[in-house]
Protein backbone atom coordinates (compact mmCIF):
# COMPACT_ATOMS: atom_id res chain seq x y z
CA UNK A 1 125.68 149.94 -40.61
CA UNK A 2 122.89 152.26 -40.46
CA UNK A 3 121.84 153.34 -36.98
CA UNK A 4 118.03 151.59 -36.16
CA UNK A 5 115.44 153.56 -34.84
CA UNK A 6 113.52 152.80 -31.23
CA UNK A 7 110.79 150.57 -32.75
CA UNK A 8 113.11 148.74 -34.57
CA UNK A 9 115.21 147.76 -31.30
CA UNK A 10 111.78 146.81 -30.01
CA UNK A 11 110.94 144.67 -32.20
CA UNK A 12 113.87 142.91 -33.07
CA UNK A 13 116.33 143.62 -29.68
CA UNK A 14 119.78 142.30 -29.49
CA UNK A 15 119.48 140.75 -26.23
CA UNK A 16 117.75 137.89 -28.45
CA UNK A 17 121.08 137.35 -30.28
CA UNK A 18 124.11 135.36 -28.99
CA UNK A 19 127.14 136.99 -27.64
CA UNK A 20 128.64 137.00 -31.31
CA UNK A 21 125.46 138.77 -32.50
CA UNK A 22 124.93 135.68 -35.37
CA UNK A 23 122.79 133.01 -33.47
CA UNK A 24 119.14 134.48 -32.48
CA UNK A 25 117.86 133.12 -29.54
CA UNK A 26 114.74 131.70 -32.18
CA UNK A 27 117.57 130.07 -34.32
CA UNK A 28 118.56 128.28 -31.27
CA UNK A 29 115.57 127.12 -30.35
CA UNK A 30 114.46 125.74 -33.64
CA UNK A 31 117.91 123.81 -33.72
CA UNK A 32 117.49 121.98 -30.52
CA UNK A 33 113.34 121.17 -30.79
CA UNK A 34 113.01 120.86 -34.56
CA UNK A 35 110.96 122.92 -37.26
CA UNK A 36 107.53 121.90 -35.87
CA UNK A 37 107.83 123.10 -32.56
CA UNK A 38 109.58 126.13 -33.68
CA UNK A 39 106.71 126.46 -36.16
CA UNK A 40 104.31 126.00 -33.28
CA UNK A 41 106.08 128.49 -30.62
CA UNK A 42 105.66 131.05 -34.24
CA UNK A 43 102.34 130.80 -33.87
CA UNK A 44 101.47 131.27 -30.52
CA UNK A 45 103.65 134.66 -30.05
CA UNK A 46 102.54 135.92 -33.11
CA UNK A 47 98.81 135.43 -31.44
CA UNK A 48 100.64 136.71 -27.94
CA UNK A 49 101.33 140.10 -29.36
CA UNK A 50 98.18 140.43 -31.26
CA UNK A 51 96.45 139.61 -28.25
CA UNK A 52 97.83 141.87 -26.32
CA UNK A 53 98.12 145.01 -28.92
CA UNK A 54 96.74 147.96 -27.65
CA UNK A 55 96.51 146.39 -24.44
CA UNK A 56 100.08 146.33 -23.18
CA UNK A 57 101.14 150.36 -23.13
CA UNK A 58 99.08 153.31 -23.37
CA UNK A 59 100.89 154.37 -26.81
CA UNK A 60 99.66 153.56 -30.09
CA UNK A 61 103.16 152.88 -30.91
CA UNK A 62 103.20 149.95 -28.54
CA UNK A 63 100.51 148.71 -30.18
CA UNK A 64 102.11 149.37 -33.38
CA UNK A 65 105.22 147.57 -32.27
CA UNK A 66 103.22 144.72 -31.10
CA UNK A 67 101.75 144.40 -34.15
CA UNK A 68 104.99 144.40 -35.64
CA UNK A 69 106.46 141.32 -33.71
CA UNK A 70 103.54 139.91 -34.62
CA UNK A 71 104.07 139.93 -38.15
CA UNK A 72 107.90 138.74 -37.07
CA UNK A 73 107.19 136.04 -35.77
CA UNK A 74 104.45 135.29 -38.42
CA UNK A 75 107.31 135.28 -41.05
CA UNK A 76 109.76 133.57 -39.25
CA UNK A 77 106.61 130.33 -39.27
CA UNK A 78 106.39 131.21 -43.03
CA UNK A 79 110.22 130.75 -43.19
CA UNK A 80 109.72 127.51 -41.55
CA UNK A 81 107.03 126.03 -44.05
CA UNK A 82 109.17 127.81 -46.92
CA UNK A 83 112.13 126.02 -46.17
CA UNK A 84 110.09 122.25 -45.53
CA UNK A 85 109.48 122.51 -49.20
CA UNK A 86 113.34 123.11 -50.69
């Protein structure tokens, strides 16, 4: 497995995956409450980080990282809507 780099472990962390490193803590979530609020909770990190960009740490690579869950999250909602229509 090839080692991942600072911003990477930022922006997706492992503390947000269970114990056997196959359930994220998202996953989880959208099994107990359902696409819509998972869809929903999507939405309002993605505008969290892009909110907070630039705002958080004095690095433009926090902002860049912020940015970066932002677009996460952003596709995990797309996921979501992508999967509603299989």
């Amino acid at each position: 497995m090839p080692k991942r780099t600072t911003n990477q472990r930022k922006v997706d962390p492992d503390h947000y995956k269970s114990n056997s490193g196959r359930l994220e803590s998202f996953e989880a979530f959208r099994q107990t409450y359902g696409d819509e609020a998972a869809e929903h909770a999507c939405l309002f990190n993605a505008h969290k980080y892009m909110y907070r960009h630039g705002r958080k740490g004095a690095t433009k690579e926090d902002a860049i990282c912020d940015l970066q869950k932002a677009i996460r999250y952003l596709q995990f909602a797309i996921g979501i809507l992508e999967a509603d229509d299989e």
